[in-house]
PDB file of N, CA and C in Angstrom:
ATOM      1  N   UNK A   1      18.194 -28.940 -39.004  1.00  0.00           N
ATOM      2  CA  UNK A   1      19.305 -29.236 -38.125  1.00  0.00           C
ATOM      3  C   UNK A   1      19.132 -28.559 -36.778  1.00  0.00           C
ATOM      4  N   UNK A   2      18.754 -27.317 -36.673  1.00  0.00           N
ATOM      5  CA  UNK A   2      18.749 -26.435 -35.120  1.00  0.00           C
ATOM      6  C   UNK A   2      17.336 -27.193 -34.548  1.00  0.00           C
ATOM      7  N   UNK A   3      16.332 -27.724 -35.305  1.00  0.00           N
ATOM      8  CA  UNK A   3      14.971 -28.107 -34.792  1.00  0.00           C
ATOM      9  C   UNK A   3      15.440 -29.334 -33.861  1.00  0.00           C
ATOM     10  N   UNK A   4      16.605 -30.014 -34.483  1.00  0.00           N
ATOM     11  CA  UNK A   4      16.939 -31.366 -33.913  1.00  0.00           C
ATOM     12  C   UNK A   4      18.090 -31.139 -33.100  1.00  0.00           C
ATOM     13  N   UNK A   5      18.735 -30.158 -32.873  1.00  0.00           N
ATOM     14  CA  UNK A   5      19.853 -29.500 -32.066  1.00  0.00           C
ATOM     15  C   UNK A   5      18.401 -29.155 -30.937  1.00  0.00           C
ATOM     16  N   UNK A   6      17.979 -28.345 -30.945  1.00  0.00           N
ATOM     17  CA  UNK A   6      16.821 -27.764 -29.730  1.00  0.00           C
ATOM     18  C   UNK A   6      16.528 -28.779 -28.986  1.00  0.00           C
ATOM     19  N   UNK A   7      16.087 -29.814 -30.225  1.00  0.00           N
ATOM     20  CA  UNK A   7      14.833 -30.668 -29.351  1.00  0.00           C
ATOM     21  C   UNK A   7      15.830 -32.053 -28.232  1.00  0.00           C
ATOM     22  N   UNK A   8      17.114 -32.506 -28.882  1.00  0.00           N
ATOM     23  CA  UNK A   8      18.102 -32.665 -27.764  1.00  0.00           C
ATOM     24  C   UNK A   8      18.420 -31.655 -26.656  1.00  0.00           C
ATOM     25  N   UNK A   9      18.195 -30.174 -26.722  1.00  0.00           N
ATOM     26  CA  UNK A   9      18.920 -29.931 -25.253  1.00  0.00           C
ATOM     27  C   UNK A   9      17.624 -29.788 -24.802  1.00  0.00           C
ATOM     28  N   UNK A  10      16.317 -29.307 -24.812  1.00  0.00           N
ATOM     29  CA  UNK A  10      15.107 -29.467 -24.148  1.00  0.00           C
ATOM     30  C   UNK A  10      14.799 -31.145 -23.269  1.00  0.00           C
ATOM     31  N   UNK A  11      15.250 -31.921 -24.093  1.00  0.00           N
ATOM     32  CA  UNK A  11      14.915 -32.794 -23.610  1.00  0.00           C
ATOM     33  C   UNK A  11      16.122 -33.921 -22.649  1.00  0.00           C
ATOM     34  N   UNK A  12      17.323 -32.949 -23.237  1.00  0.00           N
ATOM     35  CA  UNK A  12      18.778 -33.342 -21.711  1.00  0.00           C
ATOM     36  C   UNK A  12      18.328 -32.280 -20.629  1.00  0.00           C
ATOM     37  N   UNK A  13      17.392 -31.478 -20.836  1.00  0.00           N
ATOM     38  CA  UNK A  13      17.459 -30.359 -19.671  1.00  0.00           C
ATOM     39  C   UNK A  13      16.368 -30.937 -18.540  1.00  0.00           C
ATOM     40  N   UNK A  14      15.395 -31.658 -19.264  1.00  0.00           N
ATOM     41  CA  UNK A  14      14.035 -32.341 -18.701  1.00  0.00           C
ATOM     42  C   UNK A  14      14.692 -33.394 -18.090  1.00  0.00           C
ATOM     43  N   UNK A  15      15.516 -34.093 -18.879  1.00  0.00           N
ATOM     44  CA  UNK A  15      16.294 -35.300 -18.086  1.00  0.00           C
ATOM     45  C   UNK A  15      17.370 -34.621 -17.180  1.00  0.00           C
ATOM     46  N   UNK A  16      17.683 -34.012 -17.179  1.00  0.00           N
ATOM     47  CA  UNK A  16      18.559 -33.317 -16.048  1.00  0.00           C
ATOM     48  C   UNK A  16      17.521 -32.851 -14.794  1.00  0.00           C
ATOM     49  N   UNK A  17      16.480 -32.199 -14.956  1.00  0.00           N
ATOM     50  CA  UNK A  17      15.835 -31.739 -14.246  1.00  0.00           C
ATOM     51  C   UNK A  17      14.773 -32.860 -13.163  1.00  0.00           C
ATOM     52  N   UNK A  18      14.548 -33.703 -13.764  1.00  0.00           N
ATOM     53  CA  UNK A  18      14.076 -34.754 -13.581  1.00  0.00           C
ATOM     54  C   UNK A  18      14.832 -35.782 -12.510  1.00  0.00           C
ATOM     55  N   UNK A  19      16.128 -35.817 -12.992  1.00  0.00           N
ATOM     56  CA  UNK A  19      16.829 -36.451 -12.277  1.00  0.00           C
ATOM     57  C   UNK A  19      17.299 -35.917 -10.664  1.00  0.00           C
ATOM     58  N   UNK A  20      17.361 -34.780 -10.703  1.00  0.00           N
ATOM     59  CA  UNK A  20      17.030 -33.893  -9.608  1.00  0.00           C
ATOM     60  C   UNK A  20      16.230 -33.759  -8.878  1.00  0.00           C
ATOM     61  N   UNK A  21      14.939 -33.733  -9.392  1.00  0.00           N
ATOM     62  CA  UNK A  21      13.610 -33.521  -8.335  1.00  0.00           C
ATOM     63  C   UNK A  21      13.685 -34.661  -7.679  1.00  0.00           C
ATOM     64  N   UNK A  22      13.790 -36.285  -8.487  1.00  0.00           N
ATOM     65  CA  UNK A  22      13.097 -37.117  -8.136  1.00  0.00           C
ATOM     66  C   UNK A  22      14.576 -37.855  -7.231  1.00  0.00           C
ATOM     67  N   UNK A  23      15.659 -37.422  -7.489  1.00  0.00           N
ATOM     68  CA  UNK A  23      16.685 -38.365  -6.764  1.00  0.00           C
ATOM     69  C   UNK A  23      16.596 -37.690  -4.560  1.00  0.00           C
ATOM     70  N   UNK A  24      16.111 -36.443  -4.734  1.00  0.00           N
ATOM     71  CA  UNK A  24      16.032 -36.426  -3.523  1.00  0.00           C
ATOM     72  C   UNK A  24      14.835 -36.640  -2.261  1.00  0.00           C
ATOM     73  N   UNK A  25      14.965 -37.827  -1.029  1.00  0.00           N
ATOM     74  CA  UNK A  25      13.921 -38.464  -0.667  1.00  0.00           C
ATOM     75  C   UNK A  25      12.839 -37.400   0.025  1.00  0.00           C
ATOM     76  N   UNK A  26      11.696 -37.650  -0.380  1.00  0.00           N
ATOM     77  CA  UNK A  26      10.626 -36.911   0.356  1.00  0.00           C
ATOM     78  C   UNK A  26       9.996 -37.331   1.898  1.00  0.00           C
ATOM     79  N   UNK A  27       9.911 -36.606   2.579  1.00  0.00           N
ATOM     80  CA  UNK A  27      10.090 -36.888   3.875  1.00  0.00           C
ATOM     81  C   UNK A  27       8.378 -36.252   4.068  1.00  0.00           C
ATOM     82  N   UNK A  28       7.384 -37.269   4.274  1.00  0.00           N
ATOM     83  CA  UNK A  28       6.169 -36.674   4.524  1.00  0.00           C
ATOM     84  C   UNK A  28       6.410 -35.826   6.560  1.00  0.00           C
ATOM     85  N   UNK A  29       5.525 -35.048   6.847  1.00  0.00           N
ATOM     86  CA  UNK A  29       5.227 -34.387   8.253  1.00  0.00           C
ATOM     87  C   UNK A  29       4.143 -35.524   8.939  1.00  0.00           C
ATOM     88  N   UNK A  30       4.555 -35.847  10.079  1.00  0.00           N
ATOM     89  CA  UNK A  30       4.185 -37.033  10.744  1.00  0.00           C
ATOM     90  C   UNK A  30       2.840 -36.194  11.488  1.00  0.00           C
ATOM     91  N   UNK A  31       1.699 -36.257  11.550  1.00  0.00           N
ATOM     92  CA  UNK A  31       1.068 -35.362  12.148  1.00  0.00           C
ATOM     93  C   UNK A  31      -0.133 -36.536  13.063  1.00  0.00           C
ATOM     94  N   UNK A  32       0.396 -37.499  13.698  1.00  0.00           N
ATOM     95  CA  UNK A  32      -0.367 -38.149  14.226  1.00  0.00           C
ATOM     96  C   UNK A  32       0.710 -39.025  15.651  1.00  0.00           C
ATOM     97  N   UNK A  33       0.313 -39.568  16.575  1.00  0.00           N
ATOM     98  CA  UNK A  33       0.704 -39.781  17.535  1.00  0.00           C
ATOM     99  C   UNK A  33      -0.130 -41.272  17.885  1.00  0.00           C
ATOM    100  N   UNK A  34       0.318 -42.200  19.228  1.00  0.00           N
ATOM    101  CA  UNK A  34      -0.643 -43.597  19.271  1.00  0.00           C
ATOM    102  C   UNK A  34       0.004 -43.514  21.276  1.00  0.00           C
ATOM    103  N   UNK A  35      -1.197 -44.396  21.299  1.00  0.00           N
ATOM    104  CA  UNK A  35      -1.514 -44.651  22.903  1.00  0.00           C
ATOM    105  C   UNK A  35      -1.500 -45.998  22.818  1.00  0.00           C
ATOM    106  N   UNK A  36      -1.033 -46.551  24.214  1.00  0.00           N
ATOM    107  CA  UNK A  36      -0.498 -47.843  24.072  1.00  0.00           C
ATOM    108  C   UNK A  36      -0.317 -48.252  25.732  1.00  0.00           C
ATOM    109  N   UNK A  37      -1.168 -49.518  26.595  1.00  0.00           N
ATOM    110  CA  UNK A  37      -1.056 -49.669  27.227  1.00  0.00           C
ATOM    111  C   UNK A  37      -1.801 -51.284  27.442  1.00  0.00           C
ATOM    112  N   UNK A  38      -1.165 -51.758  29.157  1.00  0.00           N
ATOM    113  CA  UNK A  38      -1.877 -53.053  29.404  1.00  0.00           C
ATOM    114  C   UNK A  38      -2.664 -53.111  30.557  1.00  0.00           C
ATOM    115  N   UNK A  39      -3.717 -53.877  30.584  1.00  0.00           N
ATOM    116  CA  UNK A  39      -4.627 -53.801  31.343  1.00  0.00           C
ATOM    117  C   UNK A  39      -4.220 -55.516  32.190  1.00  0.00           C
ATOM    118  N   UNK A  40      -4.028 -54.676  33.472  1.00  0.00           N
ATOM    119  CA  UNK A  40      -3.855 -56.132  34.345  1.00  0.00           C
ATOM    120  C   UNK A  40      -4.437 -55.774  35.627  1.00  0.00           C
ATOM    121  N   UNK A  41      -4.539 -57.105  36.308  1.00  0.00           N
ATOM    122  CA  UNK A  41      -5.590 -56.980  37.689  1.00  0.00           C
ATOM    123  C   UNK A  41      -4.823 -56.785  38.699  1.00  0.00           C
ATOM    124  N   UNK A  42      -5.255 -56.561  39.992  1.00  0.00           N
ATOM    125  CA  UNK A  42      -4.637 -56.045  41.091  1.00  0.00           C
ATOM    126  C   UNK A  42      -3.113 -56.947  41.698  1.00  0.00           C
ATOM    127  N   UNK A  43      -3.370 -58.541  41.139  1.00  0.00           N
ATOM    128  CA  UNK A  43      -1.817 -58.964  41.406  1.00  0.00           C
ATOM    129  C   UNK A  43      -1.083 -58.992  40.144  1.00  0.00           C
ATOM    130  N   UNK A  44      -1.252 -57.965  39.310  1.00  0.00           N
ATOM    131  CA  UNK A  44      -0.553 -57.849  38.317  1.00  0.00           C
ATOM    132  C   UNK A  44      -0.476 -58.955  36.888  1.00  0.00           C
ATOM    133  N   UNK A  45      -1.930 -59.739  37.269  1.00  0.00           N
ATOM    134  CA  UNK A  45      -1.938 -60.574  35.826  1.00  0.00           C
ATOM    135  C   UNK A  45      -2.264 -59.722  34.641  1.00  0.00           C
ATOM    136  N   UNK A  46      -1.820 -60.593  33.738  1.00  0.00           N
ATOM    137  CA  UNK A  46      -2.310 -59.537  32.411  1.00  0.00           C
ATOM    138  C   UNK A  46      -3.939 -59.805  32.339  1.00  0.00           C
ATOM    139  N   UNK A  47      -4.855 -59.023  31.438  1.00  0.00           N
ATOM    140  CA  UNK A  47      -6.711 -59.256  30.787  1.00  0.00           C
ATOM    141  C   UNK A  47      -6.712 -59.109  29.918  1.00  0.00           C
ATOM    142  N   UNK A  48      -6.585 -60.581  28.738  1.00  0.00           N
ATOM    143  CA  UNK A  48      -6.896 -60.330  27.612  1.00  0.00           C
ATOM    144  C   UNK A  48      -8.344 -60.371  27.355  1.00  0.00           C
ATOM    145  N   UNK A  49      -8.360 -59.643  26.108  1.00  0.00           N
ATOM    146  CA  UNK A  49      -9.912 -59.689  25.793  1.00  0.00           C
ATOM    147  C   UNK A  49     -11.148 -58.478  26.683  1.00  0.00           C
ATOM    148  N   UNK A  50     -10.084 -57.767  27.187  1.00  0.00           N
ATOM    149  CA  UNK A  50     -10.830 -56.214  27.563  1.00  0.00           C
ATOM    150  C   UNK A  50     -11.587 -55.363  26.427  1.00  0.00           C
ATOM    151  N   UNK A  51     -12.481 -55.041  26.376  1.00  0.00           N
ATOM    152  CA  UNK A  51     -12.729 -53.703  25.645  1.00  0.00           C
ATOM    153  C   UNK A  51     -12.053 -52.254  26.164  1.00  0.00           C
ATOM    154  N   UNK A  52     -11.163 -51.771  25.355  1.00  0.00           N
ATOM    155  CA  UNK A  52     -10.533 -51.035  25.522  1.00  0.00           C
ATOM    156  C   UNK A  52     -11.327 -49.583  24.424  1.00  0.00           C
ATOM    157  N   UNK A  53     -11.946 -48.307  25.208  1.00  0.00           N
ATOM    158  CA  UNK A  53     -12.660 -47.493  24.502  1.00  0.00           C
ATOM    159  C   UNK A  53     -11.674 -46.428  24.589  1.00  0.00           C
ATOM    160  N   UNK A  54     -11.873 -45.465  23.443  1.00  0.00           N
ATOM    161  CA  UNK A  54     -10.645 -44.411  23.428  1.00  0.00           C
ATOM    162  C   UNK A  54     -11.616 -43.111  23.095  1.00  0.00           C
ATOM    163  N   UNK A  55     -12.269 -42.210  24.045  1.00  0.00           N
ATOM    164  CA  UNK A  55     -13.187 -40.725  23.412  1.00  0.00           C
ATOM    165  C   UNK A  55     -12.432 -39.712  23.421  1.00  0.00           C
ATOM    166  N   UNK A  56     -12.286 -39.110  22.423  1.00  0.00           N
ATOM    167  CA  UNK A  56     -12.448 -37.480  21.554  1.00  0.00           C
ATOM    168  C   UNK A  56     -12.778 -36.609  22.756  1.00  0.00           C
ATOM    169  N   UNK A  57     -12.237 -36.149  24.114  1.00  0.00           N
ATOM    170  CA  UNK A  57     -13.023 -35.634  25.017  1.00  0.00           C
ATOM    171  C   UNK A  57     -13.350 -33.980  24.169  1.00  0.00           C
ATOM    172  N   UNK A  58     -12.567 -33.518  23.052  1.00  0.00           N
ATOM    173  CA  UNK A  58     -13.119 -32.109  22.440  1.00  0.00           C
ATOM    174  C   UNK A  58     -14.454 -32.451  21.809  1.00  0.00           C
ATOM    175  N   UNK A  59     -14.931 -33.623  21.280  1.00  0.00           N
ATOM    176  CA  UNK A  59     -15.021 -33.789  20.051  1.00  0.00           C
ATOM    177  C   UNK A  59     -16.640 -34.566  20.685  1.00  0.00           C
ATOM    178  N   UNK A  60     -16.479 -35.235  21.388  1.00  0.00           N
ATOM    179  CA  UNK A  60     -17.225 -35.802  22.949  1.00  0.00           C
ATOM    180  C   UNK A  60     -17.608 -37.089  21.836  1.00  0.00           C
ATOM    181  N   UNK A  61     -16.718 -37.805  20.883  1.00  0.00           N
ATOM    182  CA  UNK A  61     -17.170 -39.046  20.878  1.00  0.00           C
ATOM    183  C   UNK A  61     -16.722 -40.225  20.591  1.00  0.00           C
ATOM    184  N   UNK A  62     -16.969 -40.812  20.522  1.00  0.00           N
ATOM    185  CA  UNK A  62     -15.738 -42.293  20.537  1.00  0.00           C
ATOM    186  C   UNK A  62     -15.140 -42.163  19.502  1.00  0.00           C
ATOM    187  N   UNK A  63     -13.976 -42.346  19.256  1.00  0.00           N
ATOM    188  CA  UNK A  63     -12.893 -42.755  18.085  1.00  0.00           C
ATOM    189  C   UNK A  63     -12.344 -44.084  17.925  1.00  0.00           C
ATOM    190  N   UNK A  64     -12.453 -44.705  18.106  1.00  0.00           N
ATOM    191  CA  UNK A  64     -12.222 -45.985  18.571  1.00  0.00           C
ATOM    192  C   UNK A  64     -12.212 -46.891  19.382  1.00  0.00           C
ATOM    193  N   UNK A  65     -12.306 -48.538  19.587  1.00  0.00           N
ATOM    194  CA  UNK A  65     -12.655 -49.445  20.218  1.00  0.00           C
ATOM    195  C   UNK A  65     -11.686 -50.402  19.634  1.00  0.00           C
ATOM    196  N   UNK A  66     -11.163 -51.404  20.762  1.00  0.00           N
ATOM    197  CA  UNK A  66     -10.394 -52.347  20.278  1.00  0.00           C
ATOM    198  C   UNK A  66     -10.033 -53.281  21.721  1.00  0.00           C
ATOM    199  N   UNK A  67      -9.922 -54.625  21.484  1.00  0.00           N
ATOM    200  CA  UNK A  67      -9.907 -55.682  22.480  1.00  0.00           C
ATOM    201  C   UNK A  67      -8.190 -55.689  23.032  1.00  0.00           C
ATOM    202  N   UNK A  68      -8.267 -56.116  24.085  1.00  0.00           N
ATOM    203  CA  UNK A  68      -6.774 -56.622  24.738  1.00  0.00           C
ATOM    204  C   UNK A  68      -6.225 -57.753  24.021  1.00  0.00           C
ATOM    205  N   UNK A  69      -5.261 -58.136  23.870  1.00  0.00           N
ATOM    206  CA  UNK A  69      -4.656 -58.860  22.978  1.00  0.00           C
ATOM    207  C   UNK A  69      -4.053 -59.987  24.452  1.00  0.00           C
ATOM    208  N   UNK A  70      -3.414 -61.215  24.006  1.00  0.00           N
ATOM    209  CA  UNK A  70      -3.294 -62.403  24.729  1.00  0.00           C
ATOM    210  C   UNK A  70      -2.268 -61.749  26.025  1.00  0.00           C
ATOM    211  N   UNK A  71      -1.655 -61.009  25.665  1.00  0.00           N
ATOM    212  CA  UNK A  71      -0.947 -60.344  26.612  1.00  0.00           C
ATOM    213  C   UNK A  71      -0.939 -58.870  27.650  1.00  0.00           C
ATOM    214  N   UNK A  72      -2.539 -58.430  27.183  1.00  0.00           N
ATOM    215  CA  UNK A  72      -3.212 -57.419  27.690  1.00  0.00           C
ATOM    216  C   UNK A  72      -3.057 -56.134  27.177  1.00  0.00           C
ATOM    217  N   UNK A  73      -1.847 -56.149  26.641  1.00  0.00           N
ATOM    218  CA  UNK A  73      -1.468 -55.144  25.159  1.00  0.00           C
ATOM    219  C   UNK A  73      -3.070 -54.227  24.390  1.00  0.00           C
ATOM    220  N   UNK A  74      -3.368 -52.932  24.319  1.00  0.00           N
ATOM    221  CA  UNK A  74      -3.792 -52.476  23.639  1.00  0.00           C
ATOM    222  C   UNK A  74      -3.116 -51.268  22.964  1.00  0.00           C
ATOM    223  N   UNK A  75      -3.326 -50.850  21.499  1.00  0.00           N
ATOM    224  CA  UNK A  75      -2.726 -50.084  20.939  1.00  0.00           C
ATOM    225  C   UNK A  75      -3.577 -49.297  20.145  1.00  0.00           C
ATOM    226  N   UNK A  76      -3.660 -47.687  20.578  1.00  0.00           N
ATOM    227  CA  UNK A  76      -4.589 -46.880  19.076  1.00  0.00           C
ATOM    228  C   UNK A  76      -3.285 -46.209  18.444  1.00  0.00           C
ATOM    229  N   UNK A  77      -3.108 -46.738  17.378  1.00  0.00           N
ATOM    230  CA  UNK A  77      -2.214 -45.663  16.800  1.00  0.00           C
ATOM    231  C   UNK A  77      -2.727 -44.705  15.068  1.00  0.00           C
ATOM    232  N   UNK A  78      -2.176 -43.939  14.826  1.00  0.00           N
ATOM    233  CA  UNK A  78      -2.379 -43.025  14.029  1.00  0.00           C
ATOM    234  C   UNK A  78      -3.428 -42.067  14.375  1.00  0.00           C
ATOM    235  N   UNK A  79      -3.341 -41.444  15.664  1.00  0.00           N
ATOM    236  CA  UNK A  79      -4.303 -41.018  16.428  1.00  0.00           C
ATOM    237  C   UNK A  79      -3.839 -39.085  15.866  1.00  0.00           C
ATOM    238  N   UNK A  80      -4.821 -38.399  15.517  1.00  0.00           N
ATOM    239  CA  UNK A  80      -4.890 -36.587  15.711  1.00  0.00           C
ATOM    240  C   UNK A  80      -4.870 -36.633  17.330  1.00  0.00           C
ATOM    241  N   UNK A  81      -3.652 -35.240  17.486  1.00  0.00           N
ATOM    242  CA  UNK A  81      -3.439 -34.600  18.563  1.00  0.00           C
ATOM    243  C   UNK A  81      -4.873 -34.486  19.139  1.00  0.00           C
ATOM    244  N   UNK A  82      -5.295 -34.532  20.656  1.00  0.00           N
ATOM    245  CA  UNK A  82      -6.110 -34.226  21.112  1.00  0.00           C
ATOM    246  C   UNK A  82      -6.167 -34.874  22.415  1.00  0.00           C
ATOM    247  N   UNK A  83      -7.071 -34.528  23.308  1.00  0.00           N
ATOM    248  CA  UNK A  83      -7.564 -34.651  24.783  1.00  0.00           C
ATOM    249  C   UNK A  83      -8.204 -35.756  24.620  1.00  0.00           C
ATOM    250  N   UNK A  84      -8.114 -37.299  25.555  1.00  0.00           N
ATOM    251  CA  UNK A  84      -8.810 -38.311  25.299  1.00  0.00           C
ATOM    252  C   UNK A  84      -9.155 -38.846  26.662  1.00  0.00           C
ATOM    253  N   UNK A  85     -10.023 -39.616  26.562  1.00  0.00           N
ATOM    254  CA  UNK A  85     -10.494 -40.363  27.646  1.00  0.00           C
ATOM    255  C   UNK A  85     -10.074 -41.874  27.571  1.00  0.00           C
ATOM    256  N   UNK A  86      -9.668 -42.787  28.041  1.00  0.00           N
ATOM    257  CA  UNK A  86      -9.396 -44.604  27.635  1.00  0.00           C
ATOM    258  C   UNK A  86      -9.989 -44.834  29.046  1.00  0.00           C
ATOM    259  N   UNK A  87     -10.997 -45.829  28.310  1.00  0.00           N
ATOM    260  CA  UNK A  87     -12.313 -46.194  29.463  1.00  0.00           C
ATOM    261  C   UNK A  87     -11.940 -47.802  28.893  1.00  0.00           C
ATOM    262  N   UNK A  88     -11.388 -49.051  30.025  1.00  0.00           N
ATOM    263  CA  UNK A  88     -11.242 -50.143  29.925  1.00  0.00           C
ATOM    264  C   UNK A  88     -12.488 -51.179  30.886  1.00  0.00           C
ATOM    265  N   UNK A  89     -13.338 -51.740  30.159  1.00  0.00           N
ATOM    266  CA  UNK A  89     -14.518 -52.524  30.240  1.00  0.00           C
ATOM    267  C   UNK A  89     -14.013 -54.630  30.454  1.00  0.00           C
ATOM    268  N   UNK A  90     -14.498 -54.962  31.257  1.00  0.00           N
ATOM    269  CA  UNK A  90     -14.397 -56.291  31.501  1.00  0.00           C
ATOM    270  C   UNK A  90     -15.447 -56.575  32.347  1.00  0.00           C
ATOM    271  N   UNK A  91     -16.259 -57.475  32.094  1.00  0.00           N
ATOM    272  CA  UNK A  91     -17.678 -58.220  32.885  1.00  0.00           C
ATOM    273  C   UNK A  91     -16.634 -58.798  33.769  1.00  0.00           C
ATOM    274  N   UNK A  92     -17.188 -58.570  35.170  1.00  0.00           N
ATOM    275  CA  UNK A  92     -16.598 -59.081  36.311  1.00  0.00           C
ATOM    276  C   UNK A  92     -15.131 -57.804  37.178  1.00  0.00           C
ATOM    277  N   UNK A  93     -15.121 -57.092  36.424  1.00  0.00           N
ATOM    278  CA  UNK A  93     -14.447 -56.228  36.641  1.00  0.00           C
ATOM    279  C   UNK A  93     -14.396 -54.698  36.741  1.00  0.00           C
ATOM    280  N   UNK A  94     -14.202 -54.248  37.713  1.00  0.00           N
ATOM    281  CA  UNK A  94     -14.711 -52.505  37.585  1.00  0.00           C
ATOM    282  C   UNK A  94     -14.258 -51.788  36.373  1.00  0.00           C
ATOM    283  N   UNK A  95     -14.910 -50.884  35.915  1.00  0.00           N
ATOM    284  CA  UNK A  95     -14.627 -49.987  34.789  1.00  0.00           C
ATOM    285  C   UNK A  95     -13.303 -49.326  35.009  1.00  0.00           C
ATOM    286  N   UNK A  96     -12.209 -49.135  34.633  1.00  0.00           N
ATOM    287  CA  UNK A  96     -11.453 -48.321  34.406  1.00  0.00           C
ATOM    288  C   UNK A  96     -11.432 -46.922  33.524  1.00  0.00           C
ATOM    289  N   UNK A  97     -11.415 -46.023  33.697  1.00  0.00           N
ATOM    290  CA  UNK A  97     -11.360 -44.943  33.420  1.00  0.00           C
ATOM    291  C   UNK A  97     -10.409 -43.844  33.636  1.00  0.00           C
ATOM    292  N   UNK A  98      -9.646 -43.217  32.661  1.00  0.00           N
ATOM    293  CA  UNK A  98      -8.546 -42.227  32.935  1.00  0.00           C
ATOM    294  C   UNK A  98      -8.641 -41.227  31.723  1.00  0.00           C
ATOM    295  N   UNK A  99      -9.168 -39.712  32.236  1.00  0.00           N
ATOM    296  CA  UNK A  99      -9.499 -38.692  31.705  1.00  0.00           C
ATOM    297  C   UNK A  99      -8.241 -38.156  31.369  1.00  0.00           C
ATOM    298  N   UNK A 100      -8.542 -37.095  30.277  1.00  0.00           N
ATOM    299  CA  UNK A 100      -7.313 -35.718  30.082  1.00  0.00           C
ATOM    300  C   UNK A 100      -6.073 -36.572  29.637  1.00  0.00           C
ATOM    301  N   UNK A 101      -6.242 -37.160  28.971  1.00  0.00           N
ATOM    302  CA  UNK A 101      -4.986 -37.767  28.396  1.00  0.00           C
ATOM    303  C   UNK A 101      -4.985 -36.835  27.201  1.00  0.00           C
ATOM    304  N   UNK A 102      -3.612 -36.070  27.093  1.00  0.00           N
ATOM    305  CA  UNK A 102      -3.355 -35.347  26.021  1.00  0.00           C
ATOM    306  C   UNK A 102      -2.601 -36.329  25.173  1.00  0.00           C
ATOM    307  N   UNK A 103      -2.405 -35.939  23.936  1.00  0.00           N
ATOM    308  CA  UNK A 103      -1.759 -36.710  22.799  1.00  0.00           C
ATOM    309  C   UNK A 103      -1.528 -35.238  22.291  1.00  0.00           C
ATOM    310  N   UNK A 104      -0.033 -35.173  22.035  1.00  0.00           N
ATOM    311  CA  UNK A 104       0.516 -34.389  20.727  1.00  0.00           C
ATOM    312  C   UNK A 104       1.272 -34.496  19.700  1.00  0.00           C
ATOM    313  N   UNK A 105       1.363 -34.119  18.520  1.00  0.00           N
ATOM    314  CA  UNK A 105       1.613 -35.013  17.080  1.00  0.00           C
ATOM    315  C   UNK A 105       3.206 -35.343  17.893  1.00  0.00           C
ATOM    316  N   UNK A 106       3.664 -36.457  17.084  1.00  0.00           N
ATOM    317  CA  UNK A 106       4.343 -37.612  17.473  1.00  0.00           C
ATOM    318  C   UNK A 106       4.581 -38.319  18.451  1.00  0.00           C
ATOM    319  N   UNK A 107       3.328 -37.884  19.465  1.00  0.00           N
ATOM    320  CA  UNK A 107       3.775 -38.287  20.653  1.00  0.00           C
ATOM    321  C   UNK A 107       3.355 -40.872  21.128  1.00  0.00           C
ATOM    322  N   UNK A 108       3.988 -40.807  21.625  1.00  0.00           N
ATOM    323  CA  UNK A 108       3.543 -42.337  21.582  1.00  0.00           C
ATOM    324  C   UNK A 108       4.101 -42.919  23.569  1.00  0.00           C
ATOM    325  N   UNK A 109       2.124 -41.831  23.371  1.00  0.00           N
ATOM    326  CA  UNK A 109       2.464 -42.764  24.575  1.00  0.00           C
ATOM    327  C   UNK A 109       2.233 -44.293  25.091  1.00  0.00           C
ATOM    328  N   UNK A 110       2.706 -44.304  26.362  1.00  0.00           N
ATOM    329  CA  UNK A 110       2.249 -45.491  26.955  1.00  0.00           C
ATOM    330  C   UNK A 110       1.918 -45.195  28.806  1.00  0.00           C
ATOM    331  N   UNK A 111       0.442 -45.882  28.776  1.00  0.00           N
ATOM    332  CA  UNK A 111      -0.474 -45.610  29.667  1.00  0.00           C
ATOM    333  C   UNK A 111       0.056 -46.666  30.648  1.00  0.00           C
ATOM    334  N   UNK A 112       0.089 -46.204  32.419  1.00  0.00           N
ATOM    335  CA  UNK A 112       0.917 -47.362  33.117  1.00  0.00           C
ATOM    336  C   UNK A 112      -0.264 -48.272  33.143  1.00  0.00           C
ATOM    337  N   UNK A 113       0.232 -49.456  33.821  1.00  0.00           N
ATOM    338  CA  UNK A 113      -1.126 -50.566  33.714  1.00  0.00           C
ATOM    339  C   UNK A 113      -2.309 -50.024  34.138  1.00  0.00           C
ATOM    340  N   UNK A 114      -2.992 -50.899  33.678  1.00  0.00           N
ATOM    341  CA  UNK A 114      -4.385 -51.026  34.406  1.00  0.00           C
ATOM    342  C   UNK A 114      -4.687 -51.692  35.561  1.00  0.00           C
ATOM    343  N   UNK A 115      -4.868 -50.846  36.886  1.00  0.00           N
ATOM    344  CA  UNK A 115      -5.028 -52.172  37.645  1.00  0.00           C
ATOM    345  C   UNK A 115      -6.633 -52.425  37.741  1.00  0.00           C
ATOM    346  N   UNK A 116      -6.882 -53.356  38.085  1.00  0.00           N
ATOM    347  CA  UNK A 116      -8.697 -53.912  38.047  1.00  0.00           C
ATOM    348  C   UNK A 116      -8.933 -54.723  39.326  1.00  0.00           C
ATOM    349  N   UNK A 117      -9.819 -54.310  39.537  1.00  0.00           N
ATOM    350  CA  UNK A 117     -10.473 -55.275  40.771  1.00  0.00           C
ATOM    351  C   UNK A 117     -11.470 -55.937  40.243  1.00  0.00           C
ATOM    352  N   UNK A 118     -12.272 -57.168  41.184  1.00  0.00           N
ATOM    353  CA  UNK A 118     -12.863 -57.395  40.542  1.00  0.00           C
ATOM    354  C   UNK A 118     -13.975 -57.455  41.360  1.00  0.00           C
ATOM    355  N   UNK A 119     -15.439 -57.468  41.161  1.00  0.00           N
ATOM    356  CA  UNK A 119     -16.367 -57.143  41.562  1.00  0.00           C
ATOM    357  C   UNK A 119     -17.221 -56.566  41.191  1.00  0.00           C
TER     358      UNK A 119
END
């Protein structure tokens, strides 16, 4: 009788306990940040289809690459805090380049346009 008395409150205490840990929401630490900008030409059209390069300037090496989207839109997100370079590439168009871009965890920035000449 006490073996089967025990083994009910051990196991209302597990279900009690249980119900506790798991009813309250876990909130992970956001430890990443995203850069976000559009690349348009000197009268302000949008360039889709830019190569848009993003370097690690601590780290000195590329972290990513990704094209302009129909609306000139590029986005790195889930990016580690750090010092970056975004170097924007188009045949027919001068290189864009903008150093010392800091990123710090949650930060989301957005880079003003790109302007481009062409030549």
């Amino acid at each position: 009788m006490f073996a089967k008395s025990r083994r009910l409150k051990t196991t209302l205490c597990l279900l009690i306990i249980n119900v506790f840990a798991f009813s309250f929401p876990v909130f992970a630490q956001n430890t990443s940040g995203s850069i976000t900008g559009v690349v348009q030409d000197t009268s302000g059209a949008v360039i889709p289809g830019a190569q848009v390069s993003l370097i690690n300037q601590e780290q000195g090496v590329t972290l990513r690459q990704t094209i302009t989207n129909e609306a000139g839109i590029y986005l790195f997100s889930a990016l580690p805090a750090a010092t970056y370079t975004v170097t924007v590439e188009l045949p027919g168009f001068k290189t864009y380049k903008k150093t010392d871009v800091k990123l710090f965890v949650n930060d989301k920035l957005g880079m003003p346009p790109d302007t481009r000449t062409s030549g």
